[in-house]
C-alpha atoms as a PDB file:
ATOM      1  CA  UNK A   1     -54.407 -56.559  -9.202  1.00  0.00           C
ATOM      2  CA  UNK A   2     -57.596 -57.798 -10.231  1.00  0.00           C
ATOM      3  CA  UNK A   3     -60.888 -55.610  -7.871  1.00  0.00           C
ATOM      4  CA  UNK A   4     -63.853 -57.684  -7.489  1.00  0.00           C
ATOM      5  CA  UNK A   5     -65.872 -55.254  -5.496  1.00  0.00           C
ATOM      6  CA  UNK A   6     -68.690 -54.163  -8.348  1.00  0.00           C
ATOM      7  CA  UNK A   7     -68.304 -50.979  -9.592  1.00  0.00           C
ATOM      8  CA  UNK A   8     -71.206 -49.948 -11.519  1.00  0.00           C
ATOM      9  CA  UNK A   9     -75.078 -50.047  -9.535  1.00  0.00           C
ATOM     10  CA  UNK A  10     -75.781 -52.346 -12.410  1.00  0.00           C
ATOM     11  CA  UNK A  11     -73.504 -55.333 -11.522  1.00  0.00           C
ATOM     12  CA  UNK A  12     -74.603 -54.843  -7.936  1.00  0.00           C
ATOM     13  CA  UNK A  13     -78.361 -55.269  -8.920  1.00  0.00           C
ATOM     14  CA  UNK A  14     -77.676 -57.886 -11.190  1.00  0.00           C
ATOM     15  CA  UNK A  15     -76.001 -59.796  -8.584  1.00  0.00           C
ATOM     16  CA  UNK A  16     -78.930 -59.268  -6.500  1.00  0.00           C
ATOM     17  CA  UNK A  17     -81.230 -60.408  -8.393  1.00  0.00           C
ATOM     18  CA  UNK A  18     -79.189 -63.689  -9.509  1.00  0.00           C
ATOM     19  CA  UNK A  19     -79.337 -64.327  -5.764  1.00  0.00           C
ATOM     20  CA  UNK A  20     -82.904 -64.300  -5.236  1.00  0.00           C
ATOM     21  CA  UNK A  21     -83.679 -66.097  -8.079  1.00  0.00           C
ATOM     22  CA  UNK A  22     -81.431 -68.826  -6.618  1.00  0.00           C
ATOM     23  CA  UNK A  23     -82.950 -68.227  -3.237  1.00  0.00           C
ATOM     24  CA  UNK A  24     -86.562 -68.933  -4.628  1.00  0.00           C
ATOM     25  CA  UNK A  25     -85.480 -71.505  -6.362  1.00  0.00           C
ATOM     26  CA  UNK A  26     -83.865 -73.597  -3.475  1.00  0.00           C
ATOM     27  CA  UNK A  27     -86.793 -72.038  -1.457  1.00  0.00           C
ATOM     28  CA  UNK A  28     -90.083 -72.550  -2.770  1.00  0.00           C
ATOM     29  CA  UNK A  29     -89.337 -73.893  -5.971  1.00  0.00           C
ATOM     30  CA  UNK A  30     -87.349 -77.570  -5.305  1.00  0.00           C
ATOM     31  CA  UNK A  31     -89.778 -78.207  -2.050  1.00  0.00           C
ATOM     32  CA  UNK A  32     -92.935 -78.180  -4.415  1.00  0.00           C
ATOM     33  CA  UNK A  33     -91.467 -79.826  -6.893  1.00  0.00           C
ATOM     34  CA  UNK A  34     -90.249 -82.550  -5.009  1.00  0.00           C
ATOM     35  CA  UNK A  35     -93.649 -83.239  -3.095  1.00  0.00           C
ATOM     36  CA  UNK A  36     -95.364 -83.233  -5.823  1.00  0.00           C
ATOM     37  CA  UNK A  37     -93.387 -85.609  -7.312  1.00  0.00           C
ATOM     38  CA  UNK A  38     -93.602 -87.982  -4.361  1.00  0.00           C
ATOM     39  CA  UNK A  39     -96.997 -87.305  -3.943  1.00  0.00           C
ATOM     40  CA  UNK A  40     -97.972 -88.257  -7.299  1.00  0.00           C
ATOM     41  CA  UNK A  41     -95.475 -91.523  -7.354  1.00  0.00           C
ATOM     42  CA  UNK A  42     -97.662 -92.495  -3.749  1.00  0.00           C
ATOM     43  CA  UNK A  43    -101.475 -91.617  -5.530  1.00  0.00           C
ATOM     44  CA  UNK A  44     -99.879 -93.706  -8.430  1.00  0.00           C
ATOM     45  CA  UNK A  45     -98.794 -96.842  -6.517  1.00  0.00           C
ATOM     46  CA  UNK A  46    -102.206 -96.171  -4.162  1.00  0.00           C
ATOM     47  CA  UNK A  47    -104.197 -96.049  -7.271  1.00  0.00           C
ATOM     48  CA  UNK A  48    -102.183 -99.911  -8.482  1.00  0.00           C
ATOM     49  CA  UNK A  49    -102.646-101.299  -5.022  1.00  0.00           C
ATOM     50  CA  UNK A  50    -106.442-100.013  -5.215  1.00  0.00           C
ATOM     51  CA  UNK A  51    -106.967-102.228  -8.652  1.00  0.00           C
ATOM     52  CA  UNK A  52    -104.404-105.045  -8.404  1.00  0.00           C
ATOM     53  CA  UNK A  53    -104.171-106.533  -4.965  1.00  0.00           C
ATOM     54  CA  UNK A  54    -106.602-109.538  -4.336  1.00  0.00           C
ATOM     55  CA  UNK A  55    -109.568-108.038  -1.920  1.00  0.00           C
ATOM     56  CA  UNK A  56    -111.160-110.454   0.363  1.00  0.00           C
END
């Protein structure tokens, strides 16, 4: 029968730390990342608008 509580202190910390890399990246990394994304897609089309729309 197959044990899949970690034996060894080094699967345990490895575990750990595969977890809060995940965490951060769900976290902190994919929120940035997506605003700055969207941010720079709105200063783009502001920036189009700005130099292509007929002012009166």
């Amino acid at each position: 029968m197959a044990n899949n509580v970690p034996t060894e202190p080094s699967e345990s910390k490895a575990k750990r730390k595969e977890l809060t890399t995940i965490g951060f990246i769900i976290v902190v990394l994919f929120p940035l990342l997506f605003a700055g994304i969207f941010g720079i897609y709105g200063f783009c089309i502001w920036m189009y608008n700005m130099f292509s729309s007929v002012h009166s």
